[in-house]
N, C-alpha and C. Protein backbone atom coordinates (compact mmCIF):
# COMPACT_ATOMS: atom_id res chain seq x y z
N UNK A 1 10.46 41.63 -5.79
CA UNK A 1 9.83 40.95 -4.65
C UNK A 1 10.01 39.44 -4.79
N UNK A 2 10.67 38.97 -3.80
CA UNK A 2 10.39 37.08 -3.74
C UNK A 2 9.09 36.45 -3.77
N UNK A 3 9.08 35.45 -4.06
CA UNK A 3 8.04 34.76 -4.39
C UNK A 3 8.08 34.03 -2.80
N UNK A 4 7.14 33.83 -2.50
CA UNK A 4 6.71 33.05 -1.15
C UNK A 4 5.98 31.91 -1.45
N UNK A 5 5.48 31.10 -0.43
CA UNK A 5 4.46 30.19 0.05
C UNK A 5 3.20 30.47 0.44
N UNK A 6 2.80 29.18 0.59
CA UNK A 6 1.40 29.84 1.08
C UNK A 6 1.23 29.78 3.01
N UNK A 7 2.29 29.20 2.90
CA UNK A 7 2.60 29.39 4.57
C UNK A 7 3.82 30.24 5.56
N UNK A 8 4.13 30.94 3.89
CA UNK A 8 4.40 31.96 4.65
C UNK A 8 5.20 33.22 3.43
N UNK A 9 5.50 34.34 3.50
CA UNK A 9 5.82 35.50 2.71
C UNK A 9 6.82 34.94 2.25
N UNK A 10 7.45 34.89 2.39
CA UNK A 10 8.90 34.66 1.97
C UNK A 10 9.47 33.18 1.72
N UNK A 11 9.21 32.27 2.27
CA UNK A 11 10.29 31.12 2.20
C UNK A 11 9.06 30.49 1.16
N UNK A 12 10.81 29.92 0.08
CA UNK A 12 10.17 29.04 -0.73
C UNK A 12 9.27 27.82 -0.36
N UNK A 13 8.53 27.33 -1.71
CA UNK A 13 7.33 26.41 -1.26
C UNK A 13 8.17 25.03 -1.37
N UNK A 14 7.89 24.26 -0.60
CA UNK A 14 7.97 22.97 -0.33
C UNK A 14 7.82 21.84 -1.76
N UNK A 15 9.23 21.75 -2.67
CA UNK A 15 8.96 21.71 -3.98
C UNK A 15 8.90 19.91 -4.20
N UNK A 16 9.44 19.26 -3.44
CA UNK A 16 9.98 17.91 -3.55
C UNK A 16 9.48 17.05 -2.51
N UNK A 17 8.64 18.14 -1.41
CA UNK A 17 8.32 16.98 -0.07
C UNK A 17 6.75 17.08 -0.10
N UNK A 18 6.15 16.05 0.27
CA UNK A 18 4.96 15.53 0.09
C UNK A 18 4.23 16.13 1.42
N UNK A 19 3.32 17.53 1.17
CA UNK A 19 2.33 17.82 2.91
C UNK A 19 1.21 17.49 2.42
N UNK A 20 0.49 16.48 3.11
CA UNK A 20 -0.69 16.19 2.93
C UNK A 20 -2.18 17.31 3.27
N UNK A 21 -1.32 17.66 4.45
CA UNK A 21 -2.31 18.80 5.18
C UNK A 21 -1.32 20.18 5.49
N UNK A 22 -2.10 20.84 5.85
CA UNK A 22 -1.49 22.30 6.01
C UNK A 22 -0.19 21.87 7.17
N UNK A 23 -0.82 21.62 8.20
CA UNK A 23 0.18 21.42 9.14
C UNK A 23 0.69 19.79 9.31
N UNK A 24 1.23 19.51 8.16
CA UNK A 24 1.48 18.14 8.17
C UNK A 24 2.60 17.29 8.95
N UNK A 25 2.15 16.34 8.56
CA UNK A 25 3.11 15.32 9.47
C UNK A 25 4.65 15.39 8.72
N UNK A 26 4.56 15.64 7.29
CA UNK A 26 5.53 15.30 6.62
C UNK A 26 6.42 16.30 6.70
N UNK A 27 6.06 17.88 7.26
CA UNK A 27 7.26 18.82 7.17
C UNK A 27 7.79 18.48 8.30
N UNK A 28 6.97 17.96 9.31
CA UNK A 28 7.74 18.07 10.88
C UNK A 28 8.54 16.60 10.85
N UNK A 29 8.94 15.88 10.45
CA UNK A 29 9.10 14.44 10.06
C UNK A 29 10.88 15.17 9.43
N UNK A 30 10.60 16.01 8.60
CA UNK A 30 12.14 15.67 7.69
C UNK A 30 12.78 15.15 7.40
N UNK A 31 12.15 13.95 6.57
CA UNK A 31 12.50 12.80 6.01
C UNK A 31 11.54 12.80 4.53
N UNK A 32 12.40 12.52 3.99
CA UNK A 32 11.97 12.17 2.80
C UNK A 32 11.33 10.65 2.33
N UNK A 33 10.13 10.13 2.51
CA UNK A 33 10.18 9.04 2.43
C UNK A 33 9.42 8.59 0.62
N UNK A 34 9.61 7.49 0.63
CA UNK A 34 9.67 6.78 -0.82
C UNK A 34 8.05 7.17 -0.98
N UNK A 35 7.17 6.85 -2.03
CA UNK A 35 5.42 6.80 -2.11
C UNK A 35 4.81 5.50 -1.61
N UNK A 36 5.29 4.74 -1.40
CA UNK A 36 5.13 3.62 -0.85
C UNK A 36 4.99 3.77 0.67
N UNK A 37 5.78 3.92 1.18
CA UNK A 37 5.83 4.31 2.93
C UNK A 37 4.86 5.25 3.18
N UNK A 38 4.76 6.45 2.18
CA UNK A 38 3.85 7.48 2.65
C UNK A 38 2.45 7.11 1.99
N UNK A 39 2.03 6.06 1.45
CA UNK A 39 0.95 5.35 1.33
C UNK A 39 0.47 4.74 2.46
N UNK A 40 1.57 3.86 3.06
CA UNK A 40 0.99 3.15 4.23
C UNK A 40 0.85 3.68 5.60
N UNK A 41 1.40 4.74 5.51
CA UNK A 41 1.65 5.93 6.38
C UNK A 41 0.27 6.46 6.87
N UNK A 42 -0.14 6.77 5.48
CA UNK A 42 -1.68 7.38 5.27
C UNK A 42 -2.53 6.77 5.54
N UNK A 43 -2.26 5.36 5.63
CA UNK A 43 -3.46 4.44 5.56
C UNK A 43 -3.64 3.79 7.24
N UNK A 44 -2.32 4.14 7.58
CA UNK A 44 -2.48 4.10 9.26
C UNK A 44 -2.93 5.11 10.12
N UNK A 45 -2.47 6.45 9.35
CA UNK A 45 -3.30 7.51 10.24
C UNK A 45 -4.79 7.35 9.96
N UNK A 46 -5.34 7.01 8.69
CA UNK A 46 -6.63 6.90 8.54
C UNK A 46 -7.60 5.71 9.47
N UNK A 47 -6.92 5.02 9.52
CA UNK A 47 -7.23 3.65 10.07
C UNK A 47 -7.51 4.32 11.62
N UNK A 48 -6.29 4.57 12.19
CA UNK A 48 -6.35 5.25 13.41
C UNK A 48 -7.31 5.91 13.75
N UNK A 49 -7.35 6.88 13.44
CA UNK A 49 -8.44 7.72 13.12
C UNK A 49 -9.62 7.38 12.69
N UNK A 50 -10.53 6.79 12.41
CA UNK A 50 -11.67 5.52 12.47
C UNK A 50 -12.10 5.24 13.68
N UNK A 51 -10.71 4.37 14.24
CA UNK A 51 -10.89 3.51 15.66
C UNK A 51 -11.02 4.76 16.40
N UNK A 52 -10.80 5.82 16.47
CA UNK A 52 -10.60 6.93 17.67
C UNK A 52 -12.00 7.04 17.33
N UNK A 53 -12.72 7.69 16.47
CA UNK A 53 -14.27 8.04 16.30
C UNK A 53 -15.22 7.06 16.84
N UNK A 54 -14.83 5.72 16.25
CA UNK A 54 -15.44 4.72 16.85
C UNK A 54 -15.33 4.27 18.15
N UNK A 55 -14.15 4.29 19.13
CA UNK A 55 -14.26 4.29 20.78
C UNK A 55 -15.09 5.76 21.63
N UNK A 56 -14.84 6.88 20.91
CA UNK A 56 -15.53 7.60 21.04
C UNK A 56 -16.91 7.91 21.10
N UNK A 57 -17.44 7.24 19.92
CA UNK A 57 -18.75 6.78 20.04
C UNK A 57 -19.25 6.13 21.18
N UNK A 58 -18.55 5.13 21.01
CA UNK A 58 -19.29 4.38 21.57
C UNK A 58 -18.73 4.30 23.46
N UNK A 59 -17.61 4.59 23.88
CA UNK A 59 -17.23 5.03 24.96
C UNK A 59 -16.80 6.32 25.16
N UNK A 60 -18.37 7.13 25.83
CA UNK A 60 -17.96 8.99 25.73
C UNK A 60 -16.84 9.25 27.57
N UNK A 61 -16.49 7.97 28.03
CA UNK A 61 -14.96 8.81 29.22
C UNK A 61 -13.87 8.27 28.50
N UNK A 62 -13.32 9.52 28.52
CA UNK A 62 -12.14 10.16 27.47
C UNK A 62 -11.02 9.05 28.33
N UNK A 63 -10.45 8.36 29.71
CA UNK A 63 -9.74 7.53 30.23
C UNK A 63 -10.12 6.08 30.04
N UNK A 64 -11.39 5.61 29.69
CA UNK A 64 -11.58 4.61 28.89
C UNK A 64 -11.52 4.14 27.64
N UNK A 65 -11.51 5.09 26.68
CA UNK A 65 -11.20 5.34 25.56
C UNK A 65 -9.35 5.08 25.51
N UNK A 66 -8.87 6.00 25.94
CA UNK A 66 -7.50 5.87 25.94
C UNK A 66 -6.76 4.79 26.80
N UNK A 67 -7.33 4.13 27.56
CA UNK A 67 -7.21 2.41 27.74
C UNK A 67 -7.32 1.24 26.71
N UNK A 68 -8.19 1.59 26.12
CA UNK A 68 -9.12 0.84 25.09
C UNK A 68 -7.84 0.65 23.80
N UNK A 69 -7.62 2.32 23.51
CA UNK A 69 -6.76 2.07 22.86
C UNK A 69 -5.24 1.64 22.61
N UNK A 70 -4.61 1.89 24.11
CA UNK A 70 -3.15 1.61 24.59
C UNK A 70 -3.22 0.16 24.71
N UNK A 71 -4.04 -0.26 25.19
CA UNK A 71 -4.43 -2.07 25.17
C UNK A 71 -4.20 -2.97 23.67
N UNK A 72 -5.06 -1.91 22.63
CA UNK A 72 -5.22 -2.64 21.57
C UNK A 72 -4.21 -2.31 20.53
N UNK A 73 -3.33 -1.39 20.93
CA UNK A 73 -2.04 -1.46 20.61
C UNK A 73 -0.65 -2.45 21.40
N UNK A 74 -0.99 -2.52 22.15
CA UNK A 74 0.16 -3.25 22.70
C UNK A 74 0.06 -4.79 22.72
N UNK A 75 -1.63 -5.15 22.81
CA UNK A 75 -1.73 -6.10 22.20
C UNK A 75 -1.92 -6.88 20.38
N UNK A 76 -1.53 -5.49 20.44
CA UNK A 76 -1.66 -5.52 18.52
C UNK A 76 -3.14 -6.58 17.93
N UNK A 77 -4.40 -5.84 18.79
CA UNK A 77 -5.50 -6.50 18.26
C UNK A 77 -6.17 -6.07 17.19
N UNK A 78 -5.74 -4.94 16.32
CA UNK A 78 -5.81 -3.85 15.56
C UNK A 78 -4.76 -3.98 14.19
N UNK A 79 -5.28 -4.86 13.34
CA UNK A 79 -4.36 -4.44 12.02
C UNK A 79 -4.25 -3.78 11.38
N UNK A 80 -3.30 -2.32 11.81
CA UNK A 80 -2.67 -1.49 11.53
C UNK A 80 -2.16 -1.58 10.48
């Protein structure tokens, strides 16, 4: 019998690429990136993810929120 994954019976496990989460960014990506990039990588989705909880909070319409944030990206008021 082959040895499998944990995501799935059969295909080998993911020996050299970095998944943070089950359904990660990094298998769908297929790129191999350095620990450095996927440090800052991490630290932008986290960041992101902050500001989303926090407009959320505090602005509960889901089209103000997503203003809020397309704004403060394009004006890069947000150090990412």
């Amino acid at each position: 019998m082959r040895e499998g994954s944990r995501y799935h019976p059969f295909r080998q496990p993911l020996k050299d690429k970095f998944v943070p989460w089950d359904r990660g960014y990094w298998r769908d990506l297929k790129v191999d990136f350095d620990k450095e990039t996927r440090h800052f990588y991490r630290q932008l989705l986290r960041k992101e993810r902050k500001l989303r909880e926090l407009l959320r909070e505090s602005c509960p319409v889901v089209s103000s929120l997503w203003t809020l944030v397309v704004l403060g990206r394009k004006l890069s008021l947000f150090s990412f």
